[in-house]
C-alpha atoms as a PDB file:
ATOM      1  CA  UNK A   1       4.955   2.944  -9.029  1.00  0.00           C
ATOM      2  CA  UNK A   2       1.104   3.425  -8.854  1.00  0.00           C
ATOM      3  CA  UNK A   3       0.002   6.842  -6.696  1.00  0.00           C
ATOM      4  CA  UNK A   4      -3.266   8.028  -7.525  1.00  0.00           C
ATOM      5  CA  UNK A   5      -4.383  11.510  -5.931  1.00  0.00           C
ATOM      6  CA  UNK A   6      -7.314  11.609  -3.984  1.00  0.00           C
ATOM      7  CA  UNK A   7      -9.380  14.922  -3.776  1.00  0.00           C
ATOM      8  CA  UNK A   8     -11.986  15.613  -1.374  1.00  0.00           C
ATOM      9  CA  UNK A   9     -14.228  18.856  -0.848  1.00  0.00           C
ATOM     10  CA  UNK A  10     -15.956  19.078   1.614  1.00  0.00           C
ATOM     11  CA  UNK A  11     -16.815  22.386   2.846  1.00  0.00           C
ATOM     12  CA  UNK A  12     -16.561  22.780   7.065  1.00  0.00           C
ATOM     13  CA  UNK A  13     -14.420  19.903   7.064  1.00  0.00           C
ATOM     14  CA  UNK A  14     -11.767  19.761   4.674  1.00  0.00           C
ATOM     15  CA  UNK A  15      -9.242  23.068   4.694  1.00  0.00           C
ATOM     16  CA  UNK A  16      -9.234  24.817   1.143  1.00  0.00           C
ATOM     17  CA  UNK A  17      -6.150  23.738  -0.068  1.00  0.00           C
ATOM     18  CA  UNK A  18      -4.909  21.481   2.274  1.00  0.00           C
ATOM     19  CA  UNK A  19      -2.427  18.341   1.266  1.00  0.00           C
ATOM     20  CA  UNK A  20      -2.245  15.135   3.319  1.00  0.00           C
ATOM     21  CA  UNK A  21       0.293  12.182   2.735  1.00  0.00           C
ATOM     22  CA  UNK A  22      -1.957   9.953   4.365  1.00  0.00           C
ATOM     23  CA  UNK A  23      -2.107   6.554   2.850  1.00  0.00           C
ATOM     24  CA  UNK A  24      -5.664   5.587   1.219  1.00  0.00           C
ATOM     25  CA  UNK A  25      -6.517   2.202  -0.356  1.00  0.00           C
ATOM     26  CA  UNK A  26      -9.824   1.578  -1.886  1.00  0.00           C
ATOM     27  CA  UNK A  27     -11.232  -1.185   0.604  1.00  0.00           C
ATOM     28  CA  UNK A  28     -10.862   2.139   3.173  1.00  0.00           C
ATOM     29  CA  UNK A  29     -13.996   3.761   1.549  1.00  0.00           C
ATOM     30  CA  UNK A  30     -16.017   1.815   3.510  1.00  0.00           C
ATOM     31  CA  UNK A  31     -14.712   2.003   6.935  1.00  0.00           C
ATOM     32  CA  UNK A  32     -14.429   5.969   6.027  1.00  0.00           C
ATOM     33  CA  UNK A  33     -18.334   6.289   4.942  1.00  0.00           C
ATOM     34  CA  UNK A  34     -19.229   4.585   8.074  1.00  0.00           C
ATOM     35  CA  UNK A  35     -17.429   6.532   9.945  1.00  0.00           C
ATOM     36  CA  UNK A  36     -18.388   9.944   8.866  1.00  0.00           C
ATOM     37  CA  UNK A  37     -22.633   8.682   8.284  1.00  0.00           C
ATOM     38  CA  UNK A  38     -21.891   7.240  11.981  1.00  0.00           C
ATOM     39  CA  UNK A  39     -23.110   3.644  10.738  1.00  0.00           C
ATOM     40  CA  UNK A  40     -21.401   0.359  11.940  1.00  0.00           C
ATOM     41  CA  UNK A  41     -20.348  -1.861   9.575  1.00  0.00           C
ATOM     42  CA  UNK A  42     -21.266  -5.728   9.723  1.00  0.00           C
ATOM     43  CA  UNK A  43     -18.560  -7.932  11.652  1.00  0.00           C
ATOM     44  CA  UNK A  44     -18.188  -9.618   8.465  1.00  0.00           C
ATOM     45  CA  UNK A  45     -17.935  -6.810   5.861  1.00  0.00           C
ATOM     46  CA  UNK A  46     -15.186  -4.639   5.093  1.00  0.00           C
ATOM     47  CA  UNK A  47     -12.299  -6.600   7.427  1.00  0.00           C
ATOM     48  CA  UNK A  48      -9.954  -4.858   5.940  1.00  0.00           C
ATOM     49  CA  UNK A  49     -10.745  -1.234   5.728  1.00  0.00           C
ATOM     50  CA  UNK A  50      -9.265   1.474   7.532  1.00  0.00           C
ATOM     51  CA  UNK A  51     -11.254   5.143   9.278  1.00  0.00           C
ATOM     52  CA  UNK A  52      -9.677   7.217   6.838  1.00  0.00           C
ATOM     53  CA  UNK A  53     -11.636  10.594   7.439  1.00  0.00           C
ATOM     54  CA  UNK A  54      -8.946  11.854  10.215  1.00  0.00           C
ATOM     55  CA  UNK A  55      -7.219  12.880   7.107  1.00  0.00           C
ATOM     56  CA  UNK A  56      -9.317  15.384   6.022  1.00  0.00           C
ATOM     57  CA  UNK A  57      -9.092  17.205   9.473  1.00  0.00           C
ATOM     58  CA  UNK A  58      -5.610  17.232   8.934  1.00  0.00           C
ATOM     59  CA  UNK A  59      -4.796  14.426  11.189  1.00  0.00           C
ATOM     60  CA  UNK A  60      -3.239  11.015  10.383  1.00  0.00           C
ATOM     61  CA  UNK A  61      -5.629   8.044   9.411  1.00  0.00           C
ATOM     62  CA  UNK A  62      -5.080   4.636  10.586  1.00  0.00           C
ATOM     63  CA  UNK A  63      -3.168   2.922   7.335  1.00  0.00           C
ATOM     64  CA  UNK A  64       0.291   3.032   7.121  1.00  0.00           C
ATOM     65  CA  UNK A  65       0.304  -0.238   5.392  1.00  0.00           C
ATOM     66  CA  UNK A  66      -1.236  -1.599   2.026  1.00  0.00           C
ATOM     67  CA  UNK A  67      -1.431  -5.086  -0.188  1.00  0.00           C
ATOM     68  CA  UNK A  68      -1.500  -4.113  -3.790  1.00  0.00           C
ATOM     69  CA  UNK A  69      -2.013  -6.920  -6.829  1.00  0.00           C
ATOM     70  CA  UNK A  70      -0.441  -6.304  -9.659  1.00  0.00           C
ATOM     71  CA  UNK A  71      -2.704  -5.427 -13.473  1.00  0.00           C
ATOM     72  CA  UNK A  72      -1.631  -9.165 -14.065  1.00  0.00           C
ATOM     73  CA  UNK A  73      -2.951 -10.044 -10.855  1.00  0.00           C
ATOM     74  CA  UNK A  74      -0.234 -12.667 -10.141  1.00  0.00           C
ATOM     75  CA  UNK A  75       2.043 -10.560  -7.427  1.00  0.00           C
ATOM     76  CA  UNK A  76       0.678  -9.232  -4.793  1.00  0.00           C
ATOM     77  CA  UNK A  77       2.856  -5.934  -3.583  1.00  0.00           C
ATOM     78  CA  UNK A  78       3.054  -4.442  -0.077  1.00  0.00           C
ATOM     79  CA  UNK A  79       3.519  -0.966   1.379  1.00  0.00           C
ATOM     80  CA  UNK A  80       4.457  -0.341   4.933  1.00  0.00           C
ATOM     81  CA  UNK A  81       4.970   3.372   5.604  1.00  0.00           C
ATOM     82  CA  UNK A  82       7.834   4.461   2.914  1.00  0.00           C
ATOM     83  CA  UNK A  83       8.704   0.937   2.287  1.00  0.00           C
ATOM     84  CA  UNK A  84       7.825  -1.032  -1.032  1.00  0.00           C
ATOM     85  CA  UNK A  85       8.596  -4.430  -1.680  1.00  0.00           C
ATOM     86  CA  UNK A  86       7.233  -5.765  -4.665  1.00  0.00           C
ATOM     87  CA  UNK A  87       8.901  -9.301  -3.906  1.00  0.00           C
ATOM     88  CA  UNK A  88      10.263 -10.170  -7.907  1.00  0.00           C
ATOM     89  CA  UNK A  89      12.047  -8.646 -10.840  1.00  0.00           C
ATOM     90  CA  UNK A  90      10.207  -6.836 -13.612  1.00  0.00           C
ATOM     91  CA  UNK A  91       7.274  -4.432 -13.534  1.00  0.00           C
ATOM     92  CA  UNK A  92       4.673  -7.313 -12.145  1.00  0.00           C
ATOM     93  CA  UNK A  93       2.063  -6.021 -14.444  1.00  0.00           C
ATOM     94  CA  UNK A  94       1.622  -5.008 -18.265  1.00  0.00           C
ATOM     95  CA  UNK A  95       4.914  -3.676 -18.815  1.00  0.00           C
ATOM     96  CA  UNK A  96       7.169  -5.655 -20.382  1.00  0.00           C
ATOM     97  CA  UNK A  97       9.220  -7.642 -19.389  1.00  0.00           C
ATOM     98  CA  UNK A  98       6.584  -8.329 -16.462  1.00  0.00           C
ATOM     99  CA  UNK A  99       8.813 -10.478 -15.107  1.00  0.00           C
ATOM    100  CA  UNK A 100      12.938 -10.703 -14.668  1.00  0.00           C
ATOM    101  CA  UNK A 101      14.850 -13.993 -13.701  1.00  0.00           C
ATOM    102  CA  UNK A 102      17.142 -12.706 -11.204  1.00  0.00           C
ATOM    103  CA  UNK A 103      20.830 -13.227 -12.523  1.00  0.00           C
ATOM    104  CA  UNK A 104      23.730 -14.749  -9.637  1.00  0.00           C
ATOM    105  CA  UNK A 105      24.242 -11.936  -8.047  1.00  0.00           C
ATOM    106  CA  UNK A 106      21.050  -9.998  -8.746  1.00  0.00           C
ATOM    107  CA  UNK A 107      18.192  -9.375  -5.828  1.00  0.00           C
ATOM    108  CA  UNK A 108      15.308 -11.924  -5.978  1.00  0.00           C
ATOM    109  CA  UNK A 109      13.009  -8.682  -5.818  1.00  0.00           C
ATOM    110  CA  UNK A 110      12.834  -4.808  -5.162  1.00  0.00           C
ATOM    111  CA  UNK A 111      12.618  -3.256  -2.351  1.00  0.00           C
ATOM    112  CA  UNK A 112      12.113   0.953  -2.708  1.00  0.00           C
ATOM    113  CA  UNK A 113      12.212   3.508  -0.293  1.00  0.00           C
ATOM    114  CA  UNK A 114       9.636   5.704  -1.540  1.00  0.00           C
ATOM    115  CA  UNK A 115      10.637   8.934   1.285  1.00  0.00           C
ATOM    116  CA  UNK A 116      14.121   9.248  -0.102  1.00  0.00           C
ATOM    117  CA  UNK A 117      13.474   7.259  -3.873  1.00  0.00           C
ATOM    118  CA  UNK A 118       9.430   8.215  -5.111  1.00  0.00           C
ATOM    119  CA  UNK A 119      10.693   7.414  -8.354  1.00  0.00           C
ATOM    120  CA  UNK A 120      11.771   3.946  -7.415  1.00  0.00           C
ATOM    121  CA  UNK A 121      14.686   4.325  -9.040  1.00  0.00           C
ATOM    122  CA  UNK A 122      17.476   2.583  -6.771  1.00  0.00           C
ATOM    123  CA  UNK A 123      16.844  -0.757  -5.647  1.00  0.00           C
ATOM    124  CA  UNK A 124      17.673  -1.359  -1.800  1.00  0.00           C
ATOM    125  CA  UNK A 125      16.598  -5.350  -1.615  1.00  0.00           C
ATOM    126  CA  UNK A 126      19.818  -6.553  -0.697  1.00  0.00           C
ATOM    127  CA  UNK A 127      20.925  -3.437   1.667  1.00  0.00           C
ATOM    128  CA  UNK A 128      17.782  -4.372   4.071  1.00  0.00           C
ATOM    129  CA  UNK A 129      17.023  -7.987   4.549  1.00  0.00           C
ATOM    130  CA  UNK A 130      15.052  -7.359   7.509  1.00  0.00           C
ATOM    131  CA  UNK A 131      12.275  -5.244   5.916  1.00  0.00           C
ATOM    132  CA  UNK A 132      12.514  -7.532   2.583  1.00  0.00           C
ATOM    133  CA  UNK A 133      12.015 -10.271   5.429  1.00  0.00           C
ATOM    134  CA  UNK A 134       9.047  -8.531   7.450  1.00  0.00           C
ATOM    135  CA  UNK A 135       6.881  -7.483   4.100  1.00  0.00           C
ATOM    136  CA  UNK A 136       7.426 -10.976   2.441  1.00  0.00           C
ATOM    137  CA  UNK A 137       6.283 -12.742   5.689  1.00  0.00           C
ATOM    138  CA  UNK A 138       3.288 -10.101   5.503  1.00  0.00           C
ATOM    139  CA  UNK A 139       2.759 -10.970   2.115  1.00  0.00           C
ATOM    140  CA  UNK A 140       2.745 -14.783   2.127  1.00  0.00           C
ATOM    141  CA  UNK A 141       0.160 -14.747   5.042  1.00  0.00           C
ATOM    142  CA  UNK A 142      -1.532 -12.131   3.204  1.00  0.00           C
ATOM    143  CA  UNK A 143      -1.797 -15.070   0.111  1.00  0.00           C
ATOM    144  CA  UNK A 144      -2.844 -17.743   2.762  1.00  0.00           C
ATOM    145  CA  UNK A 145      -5.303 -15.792   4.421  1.00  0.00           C
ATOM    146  CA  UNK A 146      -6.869 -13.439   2.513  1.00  0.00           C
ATOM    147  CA  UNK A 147      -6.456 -10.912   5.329  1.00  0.00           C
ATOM    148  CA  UNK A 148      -4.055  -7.812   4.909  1.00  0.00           C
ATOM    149  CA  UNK A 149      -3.239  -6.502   8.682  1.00  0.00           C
ATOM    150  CA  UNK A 150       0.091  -6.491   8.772  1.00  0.00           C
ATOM    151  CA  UNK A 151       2.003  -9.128  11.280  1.00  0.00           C
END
């Protein structure tokens, strides 16, 4: 999977050293900027983004959840806390094969528990159809919408 560090310094506010696991997408930058330049953003811009700058006190920030597209840009992907779905076989992006036709008893996606499996390594779609539920629901409103709040 895709985890990108983020590294802030910012002296008086961020701790030397300090780690966070908080969730960050980029659409949060905005919501974050506001928040620390005390600005408010348009109704209409930045729907989407989450206050982010909690995190650097140590705190937790308001996403736990995220809607990722793929490099193809034909799947989107969702993360909800240490849940992944990305809801297909393959790697969903430049890797080949991008894309697996699921065989008769294969899972029609992937489902990873990233606390217990940050390598994605074991597959857990078919041991929790609830979640695989919940995140594909999230995901196809997510496709009809445009919006990314989870359900």
């Amino acid at each position: 999977g895709h985890r990108m560090p983020f590294i802030a310094r910012w002296p008086g506010h961020v701790t030397a050293g300090s780690t966070s696991r908080q969730l960050v997408c980029f659409t949060d930058f905005a919501a974050t900027f506001a928040a620390i330049t005390q600005q408010k953003l348009p109704d209409n811009a930045a729907e989407d983004s989450e206050d982010f700058s909690p995190a650097f006190a140590g705190k937790p920030g308001a996403r736990t959840t995220v809607i990722t597209e793929s490099s193809s840009g034909k799947v989107l992907a969702a993360r909800a806390g240490e849940w992944k779905l990305i809801p297909q076989l393959g790697s969903a992006g430049f890797s080949k094969p991008a894309r697996i036709k699921p065989g008769p008893n294969d899972p029609a996606g992937q489902l990873y528990n990233l606390q217990a499996d940050p390598a994605e390594t074991r597959n857990v779609y078919a041991e929790h159809p609830d979640i695989v539920q919940r995140l594909t629901t999230w995901v196809e409103q997510t496709k009809k919408t445009g919006r990314t709040r989870i359900p």
